[in-house]
N, C-alpha and C. Protein backbone atom coordinates (compact mmCIF):
# COMPACT_ATOMS: atom_id res chain seq x y z
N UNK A 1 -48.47 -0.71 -8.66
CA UNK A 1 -47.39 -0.43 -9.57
C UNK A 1 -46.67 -1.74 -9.87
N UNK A 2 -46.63 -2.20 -10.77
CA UNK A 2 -45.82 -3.64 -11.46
C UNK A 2 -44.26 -2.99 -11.31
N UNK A 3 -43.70 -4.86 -10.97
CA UNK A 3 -42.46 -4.29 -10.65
C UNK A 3 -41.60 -6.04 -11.06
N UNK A 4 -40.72 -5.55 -11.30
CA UNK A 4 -39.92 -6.81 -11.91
C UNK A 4 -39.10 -7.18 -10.97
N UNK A 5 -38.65 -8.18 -10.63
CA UNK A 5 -37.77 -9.18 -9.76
C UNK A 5 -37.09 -9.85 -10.50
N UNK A 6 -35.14 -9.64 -10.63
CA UNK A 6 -34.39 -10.35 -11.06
C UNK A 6 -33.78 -10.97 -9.90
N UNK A 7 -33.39 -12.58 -10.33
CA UNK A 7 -32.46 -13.34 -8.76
C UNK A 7 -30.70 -12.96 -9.18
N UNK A 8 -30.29 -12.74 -8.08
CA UNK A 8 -29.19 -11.87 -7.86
C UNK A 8 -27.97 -12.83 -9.33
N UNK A 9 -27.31 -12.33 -9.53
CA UNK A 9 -26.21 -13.02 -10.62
C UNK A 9 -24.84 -12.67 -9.96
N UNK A 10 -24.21 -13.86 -9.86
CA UNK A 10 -22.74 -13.76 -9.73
C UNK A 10 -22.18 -12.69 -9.77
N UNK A 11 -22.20 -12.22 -10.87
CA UNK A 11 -21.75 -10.85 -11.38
C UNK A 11 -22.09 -9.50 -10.06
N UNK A 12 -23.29 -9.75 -9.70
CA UNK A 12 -24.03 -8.51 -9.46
C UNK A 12 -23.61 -8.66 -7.54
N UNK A 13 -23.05 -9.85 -7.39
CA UNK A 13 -23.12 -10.34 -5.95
C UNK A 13 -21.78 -10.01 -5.67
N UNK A 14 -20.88 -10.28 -7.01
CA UNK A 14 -19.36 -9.99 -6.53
C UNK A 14 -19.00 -8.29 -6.59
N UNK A 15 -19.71 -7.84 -6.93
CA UNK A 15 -20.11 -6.11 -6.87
C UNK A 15 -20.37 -5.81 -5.69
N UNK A 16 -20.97 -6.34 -5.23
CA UNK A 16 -21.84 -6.04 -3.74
C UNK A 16 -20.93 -6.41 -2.62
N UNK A 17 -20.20 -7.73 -3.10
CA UNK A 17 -19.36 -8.11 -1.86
C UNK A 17 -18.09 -7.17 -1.78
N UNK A 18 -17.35 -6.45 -2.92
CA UNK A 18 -16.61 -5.53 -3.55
C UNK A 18 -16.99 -4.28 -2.56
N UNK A 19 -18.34 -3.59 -2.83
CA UNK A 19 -18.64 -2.71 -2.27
C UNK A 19 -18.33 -2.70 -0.55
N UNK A 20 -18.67 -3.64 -0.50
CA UNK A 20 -18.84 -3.65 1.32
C UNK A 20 -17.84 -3.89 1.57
N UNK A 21 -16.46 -4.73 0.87
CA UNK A 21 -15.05 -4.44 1.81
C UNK A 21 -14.65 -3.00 1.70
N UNK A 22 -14.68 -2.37 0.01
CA UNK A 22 -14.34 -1.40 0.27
C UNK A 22 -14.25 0.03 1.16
N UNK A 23 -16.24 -0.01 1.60
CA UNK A 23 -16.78 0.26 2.39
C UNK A 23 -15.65 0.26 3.77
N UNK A 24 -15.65 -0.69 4.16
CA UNK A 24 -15.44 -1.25 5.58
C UNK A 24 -13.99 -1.16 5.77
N UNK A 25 -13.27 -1.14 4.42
CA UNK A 25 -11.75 -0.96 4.38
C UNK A 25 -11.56 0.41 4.81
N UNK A 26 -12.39 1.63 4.19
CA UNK A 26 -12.26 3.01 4.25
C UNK A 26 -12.61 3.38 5.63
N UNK A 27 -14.11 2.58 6.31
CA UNK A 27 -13.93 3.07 7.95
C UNK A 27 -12.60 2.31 8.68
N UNK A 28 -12.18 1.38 8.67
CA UNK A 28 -10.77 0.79 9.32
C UNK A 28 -9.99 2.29 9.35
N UNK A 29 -9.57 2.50 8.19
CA UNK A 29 -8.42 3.29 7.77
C UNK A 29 -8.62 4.75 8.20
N UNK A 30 -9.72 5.09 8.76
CA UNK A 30 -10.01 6.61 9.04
C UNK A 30 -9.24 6.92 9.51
N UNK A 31 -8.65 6.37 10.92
CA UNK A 31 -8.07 6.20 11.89
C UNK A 31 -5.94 6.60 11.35
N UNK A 32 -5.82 6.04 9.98
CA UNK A 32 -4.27 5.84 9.93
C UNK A 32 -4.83 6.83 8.60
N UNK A 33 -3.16 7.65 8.71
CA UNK A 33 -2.85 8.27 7.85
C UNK A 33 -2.47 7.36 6.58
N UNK A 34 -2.85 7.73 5.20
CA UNK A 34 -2.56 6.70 3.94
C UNK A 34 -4.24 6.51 3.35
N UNK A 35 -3.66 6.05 2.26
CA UNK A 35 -4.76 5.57 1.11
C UNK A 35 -5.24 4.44 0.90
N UNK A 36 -6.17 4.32 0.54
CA UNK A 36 -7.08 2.58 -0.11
C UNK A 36 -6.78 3.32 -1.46
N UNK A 37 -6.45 1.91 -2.48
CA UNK A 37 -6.26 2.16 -3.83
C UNK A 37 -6.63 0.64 -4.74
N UNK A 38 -6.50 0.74 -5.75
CA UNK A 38 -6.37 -0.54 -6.29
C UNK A 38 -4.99 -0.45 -7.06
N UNK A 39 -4.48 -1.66 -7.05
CA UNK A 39 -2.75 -1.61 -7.33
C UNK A 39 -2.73 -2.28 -8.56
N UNK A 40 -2.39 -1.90 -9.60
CA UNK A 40 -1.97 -2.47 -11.10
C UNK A 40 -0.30 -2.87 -10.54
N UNK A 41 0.00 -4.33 -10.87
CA UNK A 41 1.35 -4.69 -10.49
C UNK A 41 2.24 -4.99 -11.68
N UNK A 42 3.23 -4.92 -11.99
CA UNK A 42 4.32 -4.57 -13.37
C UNK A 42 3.62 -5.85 -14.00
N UNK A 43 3.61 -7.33 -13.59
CA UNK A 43 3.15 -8.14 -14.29
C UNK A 43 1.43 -8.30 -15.15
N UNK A 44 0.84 -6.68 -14.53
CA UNK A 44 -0.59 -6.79 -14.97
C UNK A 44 -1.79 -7.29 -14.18
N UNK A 45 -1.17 -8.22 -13.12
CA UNK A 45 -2.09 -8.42 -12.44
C UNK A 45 -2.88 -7.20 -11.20
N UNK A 46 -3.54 -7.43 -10.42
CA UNK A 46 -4.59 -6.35 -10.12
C UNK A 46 -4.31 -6.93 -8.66
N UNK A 47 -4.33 -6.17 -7.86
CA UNK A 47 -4.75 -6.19 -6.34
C UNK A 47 -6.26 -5.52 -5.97
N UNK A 48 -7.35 -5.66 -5.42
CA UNK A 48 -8.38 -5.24 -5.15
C UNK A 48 -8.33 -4.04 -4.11
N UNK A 49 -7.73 -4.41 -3.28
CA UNK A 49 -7.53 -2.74 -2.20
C UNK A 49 -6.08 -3.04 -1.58
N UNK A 50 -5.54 -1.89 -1.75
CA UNK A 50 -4.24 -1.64 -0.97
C UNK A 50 -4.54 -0.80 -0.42
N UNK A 51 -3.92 -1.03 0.91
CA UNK A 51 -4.17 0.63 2.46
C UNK A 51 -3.15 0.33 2.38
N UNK A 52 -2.65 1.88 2.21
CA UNK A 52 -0.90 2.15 2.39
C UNK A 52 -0.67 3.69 2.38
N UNK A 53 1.06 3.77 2.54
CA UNK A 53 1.08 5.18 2.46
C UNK A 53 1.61 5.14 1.04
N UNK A 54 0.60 5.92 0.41
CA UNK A 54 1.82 5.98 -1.07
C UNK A 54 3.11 6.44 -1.20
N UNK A 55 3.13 7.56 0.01
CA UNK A 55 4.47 8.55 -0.26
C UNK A 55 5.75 7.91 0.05
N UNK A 56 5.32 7.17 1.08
CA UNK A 56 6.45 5.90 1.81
C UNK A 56 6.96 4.84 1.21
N UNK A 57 5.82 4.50 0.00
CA UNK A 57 5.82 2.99 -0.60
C UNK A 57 5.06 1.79 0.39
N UNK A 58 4.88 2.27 1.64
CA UNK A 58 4.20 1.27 2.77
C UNK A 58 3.03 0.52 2.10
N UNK A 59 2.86 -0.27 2.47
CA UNK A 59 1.20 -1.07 2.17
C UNK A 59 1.17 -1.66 3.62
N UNK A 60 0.26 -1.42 4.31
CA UNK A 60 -0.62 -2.09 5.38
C UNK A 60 -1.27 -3.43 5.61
N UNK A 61 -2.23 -2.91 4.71
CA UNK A 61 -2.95 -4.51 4.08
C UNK A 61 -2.98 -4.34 2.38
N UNK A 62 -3.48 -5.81 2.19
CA UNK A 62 -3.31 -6.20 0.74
C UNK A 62 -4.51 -7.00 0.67
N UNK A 63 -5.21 -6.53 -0.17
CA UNK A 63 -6.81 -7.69 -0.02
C UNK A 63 -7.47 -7.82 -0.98
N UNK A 64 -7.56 -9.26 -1.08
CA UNK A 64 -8.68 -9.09 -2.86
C UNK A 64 -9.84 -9.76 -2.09
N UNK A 65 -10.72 -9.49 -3.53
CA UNK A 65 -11.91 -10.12 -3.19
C UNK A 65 -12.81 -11.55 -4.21
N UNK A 66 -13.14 -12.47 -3.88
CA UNK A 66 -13.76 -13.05 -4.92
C UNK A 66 -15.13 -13.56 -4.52
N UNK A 67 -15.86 -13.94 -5.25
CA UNK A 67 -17.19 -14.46 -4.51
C UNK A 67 -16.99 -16.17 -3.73
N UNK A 68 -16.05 -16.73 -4.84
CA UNK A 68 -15.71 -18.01 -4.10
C UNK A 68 -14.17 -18.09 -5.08
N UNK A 69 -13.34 -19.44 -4.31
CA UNK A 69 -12.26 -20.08 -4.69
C UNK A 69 -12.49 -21.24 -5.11
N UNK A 70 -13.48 -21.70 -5.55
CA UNK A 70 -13.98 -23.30 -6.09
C UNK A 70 -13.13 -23.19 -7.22
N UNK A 71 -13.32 -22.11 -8.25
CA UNK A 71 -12.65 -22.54 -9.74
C UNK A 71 -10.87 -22.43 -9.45
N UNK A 72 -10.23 -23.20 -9.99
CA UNK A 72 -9.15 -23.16 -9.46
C UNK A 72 -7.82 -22.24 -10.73
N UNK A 73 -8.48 -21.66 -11.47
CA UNK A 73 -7.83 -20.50 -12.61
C UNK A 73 -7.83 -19.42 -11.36
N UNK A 74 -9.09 -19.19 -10.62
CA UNK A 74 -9.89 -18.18 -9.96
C UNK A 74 -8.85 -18.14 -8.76
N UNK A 75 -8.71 -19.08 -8.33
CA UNK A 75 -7.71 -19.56 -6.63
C UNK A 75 -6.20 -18.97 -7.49
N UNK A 76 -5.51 -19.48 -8.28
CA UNK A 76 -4.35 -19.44 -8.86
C UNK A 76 -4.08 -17.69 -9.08
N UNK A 77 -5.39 -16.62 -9.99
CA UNK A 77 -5.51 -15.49 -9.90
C UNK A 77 -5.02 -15.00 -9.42
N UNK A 78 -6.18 -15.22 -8.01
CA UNK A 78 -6.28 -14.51 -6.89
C UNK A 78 -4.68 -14.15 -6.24
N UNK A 79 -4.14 -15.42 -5.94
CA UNK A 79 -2.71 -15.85 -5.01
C UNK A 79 -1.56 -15.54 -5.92
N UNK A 80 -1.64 -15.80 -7.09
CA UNK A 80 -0.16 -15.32 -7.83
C UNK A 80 -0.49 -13.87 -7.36
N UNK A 81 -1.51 -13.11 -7.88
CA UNK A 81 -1.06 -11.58 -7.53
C UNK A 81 -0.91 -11.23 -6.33
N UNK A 82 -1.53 -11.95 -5.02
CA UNK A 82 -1.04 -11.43 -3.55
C UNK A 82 0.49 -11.75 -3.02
N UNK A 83 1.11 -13.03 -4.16
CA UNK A 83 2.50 -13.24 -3.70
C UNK A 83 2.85 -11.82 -3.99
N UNK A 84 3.20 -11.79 -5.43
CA UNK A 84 3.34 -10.66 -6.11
C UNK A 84 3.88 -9.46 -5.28
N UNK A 85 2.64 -9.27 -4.69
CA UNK A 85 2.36 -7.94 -4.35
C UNK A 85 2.99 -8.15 -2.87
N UNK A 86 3.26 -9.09 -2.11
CA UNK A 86 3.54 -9.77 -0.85
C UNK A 86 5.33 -9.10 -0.84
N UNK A 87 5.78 -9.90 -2.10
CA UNK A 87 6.79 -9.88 -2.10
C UNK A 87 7.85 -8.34 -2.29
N UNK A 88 6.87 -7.74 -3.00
CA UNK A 88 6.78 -5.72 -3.64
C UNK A 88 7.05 -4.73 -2.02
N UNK A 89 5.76 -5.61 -1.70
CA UNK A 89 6.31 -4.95 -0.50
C UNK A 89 6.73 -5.72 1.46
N UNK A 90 6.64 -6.51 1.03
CA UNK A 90 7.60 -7.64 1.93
C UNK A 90 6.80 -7.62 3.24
N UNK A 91 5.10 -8.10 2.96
CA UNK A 91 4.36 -8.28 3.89
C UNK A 91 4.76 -9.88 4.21
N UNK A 92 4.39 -10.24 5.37
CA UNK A 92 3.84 -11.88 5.22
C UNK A 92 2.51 -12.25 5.52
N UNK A 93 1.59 -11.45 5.33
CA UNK A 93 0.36 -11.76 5.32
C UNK A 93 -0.74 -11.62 4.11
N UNK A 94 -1.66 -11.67 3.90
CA UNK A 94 -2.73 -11.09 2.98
C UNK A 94 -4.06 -11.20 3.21
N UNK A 95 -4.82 -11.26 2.29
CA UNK A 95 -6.08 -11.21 2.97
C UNK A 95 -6.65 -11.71 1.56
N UNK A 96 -7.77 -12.49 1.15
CA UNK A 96 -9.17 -12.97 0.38
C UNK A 96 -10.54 -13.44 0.98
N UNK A 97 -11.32 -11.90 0.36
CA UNK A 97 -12.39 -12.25 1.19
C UNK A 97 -13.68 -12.70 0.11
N UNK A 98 -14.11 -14.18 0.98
CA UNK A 98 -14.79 -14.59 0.37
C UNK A 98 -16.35 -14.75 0.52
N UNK A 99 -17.35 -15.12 -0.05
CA UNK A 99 -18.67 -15.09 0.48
C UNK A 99 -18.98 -15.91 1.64
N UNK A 100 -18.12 -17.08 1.58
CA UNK A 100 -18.34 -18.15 2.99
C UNK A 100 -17.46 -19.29 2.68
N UNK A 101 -16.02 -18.93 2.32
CA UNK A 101 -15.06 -19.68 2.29
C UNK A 101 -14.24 -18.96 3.31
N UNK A 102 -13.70 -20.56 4.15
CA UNK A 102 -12.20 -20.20 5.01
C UNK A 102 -11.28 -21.48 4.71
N UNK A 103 -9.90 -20.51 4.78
CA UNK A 103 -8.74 -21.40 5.31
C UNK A 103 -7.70 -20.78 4.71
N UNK A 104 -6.55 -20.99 4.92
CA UNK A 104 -4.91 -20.22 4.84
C UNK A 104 -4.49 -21.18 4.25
N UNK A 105 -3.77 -20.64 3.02
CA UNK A 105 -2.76 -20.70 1.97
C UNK A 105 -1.60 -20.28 2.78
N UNK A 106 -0.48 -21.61 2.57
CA UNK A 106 0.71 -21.16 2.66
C UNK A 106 1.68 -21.12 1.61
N UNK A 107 2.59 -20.03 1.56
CA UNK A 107 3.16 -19.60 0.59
C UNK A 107 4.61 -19.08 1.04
N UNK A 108 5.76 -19.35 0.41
CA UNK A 108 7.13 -19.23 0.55
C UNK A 108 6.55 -17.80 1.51
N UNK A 109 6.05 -16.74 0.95
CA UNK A 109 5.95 -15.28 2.09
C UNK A 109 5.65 -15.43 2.86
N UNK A 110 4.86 -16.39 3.33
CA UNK A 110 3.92 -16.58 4.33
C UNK A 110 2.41 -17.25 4.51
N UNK A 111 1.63 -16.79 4.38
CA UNK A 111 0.24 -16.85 4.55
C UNK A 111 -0.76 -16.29 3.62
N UNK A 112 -1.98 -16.53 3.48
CA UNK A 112 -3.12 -15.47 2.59
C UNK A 112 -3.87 -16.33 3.32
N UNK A 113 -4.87 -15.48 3.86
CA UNK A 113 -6.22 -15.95 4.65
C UNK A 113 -6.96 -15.74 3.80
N UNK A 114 -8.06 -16.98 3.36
CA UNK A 114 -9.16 -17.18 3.28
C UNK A 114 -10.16 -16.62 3.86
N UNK A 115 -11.12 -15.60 4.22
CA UNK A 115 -12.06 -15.32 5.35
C UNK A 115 -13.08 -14.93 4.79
N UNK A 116 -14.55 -15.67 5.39
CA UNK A 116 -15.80 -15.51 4.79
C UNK A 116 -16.59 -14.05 4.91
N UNK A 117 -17.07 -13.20 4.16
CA UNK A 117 -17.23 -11.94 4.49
C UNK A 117 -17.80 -11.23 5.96
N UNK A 118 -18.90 -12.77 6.09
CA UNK A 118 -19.39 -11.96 7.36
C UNK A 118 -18.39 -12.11 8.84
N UNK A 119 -17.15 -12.74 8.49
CA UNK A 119 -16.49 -12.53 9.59
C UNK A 119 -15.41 -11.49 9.40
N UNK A 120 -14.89 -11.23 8.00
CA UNK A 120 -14.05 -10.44 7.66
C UNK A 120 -14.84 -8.95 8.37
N UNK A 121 -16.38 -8.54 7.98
CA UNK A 121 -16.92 -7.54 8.23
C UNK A 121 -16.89 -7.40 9.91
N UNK A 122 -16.65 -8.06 10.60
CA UNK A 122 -16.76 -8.28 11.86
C UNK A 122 -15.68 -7.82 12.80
N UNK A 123 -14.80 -8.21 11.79
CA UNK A 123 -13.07 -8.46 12.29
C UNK A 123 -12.68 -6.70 12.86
């Protein structure tokens, strides 16, 4: 049976890496009462998963995802909306998980970790 082979595309990889936090966000959370959501924030920007209680206003964690932070529109994105959202609900932490980037951003709130997926999946 003939069969076609495409090599993976950016696109199709940041789907996949998407899938598997979400994945892995939803077994974490079995455990705590509250929701995984994606958060539209007044300024438009997007959060990738919020675990929180909605009814409370709580957020838990705050986590986006990108395949990398090399482009620096992409880094700027990412971090204006986790202040954002940092500040909404007065975490000092965050989370960006990346394909095999690390290191912490500091920011007037606090922090946003950098963490490469296969340790984020680990964590």
């Amino acid at each position: 049976m003939p069969c076609a082979l495409a090599p993976a595309t950016s696109d199709g990889l940041t789907r996949a890496l998407e899938t598997a936090v979400h994945l892995e966000t939803r077994r974490r959370a079995s455990s705590r009462v509250g929701s995984i959501a994606l958060l539209k924030l007044k300024s438009g920007k997007e959060i990738d998963f919020i675990e929180g209680d909605e009814a409370f206003g709580i957020a838990y964690e705050l986590i986006q995802v990108s395949l990398n932070m090399e482009n620096e529109a992409t880094r700027q994105r990412e971090v204006s909306a986790l202040q954002e959202a940092m500040s909404r609900f007065e975490k000092d932490a965050a989370t960006i998980v990346t394909l095999d980037e690390e290191s912490n951003i500091n920011i007037p709130e606090d922090v946003i970790r950098v963490t490469p997926a296969w340790k984020w999946l680990l964590g």
